[in-house]
C-alpha atoms as a PDB file:
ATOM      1  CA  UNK A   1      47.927-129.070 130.373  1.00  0.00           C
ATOM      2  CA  UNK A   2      47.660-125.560 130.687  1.00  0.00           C
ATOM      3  CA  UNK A   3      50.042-123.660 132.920  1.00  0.00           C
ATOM      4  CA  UNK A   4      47.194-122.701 135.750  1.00  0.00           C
ATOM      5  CA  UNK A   5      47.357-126.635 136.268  1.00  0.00           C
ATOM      6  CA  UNK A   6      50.753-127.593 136.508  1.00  0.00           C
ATOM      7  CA  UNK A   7      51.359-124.243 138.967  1.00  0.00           C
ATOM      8  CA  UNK A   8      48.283-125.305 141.100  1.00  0.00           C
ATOM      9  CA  UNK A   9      49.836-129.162 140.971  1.00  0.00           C
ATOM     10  CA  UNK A  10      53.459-127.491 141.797  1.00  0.00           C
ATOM     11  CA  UNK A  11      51.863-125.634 145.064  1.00  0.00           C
ATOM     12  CA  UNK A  12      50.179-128.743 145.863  1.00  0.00           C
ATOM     13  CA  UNK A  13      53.530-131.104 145.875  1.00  0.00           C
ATOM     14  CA  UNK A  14      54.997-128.188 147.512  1.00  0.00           C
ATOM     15  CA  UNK A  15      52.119-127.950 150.321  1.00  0.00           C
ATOM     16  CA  UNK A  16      52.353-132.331 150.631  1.00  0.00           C
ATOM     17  CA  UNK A  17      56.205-132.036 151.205  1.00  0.00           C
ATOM     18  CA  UNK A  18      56.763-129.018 153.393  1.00  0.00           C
ATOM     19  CA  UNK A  19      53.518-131.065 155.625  1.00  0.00           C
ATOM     20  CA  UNK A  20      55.026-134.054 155.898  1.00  0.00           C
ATOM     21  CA  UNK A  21      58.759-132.623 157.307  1.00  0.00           C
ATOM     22  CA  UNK A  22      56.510-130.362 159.479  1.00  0.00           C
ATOM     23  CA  UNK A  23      55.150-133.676 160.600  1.00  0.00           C
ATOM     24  CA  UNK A  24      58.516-135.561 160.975  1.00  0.00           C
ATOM     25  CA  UNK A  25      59.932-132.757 162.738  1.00  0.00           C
ATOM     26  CA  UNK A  26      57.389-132.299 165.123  1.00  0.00           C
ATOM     27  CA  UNK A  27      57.206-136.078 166.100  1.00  0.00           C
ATOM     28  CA  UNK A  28      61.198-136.234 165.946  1.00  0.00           C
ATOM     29  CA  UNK A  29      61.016-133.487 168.640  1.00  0.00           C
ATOM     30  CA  UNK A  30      58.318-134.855 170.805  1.00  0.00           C
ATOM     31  CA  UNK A  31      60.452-138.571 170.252  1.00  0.00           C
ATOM     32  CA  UNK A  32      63.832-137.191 171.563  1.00  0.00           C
ATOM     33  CA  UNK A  33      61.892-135.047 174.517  1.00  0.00           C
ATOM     34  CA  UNK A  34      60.175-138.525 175.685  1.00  0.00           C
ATOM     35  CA  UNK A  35      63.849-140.741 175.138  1.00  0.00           C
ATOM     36  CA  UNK A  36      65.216-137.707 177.896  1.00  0.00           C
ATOM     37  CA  UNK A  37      62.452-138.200 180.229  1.00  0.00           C
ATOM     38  CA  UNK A  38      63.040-141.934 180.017  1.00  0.00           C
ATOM     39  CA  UNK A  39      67.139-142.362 180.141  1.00  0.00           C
ATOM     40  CA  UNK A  40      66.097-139.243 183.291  1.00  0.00           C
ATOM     41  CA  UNK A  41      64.009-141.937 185.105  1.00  0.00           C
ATOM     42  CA  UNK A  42      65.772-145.119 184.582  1.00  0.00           C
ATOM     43  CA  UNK A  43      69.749-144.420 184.747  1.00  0.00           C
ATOM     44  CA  UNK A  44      71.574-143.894 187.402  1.00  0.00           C
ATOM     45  CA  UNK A  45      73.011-140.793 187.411  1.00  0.00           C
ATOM     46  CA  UNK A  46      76.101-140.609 186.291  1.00  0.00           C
ATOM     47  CA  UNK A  47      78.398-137.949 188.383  1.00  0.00           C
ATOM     48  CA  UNK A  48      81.994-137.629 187.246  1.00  0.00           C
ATOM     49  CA  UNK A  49      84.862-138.210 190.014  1.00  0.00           C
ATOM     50  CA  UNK A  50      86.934-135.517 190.121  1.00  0.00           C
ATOM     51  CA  UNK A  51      90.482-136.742 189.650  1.00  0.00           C
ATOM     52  CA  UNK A  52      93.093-134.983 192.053  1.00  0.00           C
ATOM     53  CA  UNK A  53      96.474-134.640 190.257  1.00  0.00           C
ATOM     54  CA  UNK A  54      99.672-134.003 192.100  1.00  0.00           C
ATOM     55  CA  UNK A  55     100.910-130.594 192.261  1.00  0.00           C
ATOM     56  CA  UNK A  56     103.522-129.889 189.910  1.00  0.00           C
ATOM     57  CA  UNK A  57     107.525-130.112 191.568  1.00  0.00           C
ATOM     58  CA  UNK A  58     108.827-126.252 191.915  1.00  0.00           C
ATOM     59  CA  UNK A  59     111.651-125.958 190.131  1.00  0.00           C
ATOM     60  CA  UNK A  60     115.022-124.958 191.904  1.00  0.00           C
ATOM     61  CA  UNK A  61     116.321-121.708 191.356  1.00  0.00           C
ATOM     62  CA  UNK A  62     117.706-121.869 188.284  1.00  0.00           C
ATOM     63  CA  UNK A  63     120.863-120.172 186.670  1.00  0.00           C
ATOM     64  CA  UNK A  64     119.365-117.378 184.551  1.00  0.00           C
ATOM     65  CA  UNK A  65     122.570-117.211 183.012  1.00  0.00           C
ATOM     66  CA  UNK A  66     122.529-120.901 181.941  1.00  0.00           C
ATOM     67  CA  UNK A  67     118.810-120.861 180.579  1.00  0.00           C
ATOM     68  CA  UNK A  68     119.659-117.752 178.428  1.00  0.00           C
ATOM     69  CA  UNK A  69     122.477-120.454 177.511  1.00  0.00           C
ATOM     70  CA  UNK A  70     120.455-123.355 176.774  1.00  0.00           C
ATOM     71  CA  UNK A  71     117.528-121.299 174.967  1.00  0.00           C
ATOM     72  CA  UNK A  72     120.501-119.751 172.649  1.00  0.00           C
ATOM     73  CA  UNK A  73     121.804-122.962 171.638  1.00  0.00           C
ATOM     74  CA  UNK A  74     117.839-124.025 170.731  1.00  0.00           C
ATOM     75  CA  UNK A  75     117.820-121.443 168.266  1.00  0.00           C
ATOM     76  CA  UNK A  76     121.093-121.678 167.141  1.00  0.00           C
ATOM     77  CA  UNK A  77     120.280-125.629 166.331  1.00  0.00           C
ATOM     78  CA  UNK A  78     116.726-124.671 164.620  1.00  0.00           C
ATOM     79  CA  UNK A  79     118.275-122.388 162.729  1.00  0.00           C
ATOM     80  CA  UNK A  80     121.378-124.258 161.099  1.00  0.00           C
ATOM     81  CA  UNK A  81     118.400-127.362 160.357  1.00  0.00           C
ATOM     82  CA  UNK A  82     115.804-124.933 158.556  1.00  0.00           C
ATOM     83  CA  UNK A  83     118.531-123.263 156.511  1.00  0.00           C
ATOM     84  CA  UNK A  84     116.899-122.312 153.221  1.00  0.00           C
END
């Protein structure tokens, strides 16, 4: 086989394959656009409730000196555990 046949044989495979996922493409699209138009027609549509949470308690006033407290003991604890 000369080389001018297996190139023209290589374009032609080529041509056959990039057709045919042109093809399935095309029909895939046309497939999921008709599946919409039919779940659009026949289910009910579906509308989410909203859900209404309670509001969240206010805290009291709290003792800025006793946060700084609490947040200083937090580190201290982290620290002394992740000791290298």
């Amino acid at each position: 086989m000369g080389t001018s046949s297996l190139m023209s044989e290589g374009f032609t495979l080529m041509a056959a394959g990039m057709g045919f996922v042109f093809v399935f493409l095309t029909l895939l699209v046309f497939a999921t656009g008709l599946m919409s138009k039919l779940v659009n027609k026949y289910a009910p549509d579906i509308i989410p409730t909203p859900v209404i949470r309670a509001a969240a308690p206010v805290a009291q006033s709290v003792d800025q000196n006793q946060l700084t407290a609490v947040i200083a003991a937090a580190i201290h604890q982290y620290r002394a555990r992740h000791k290298k």
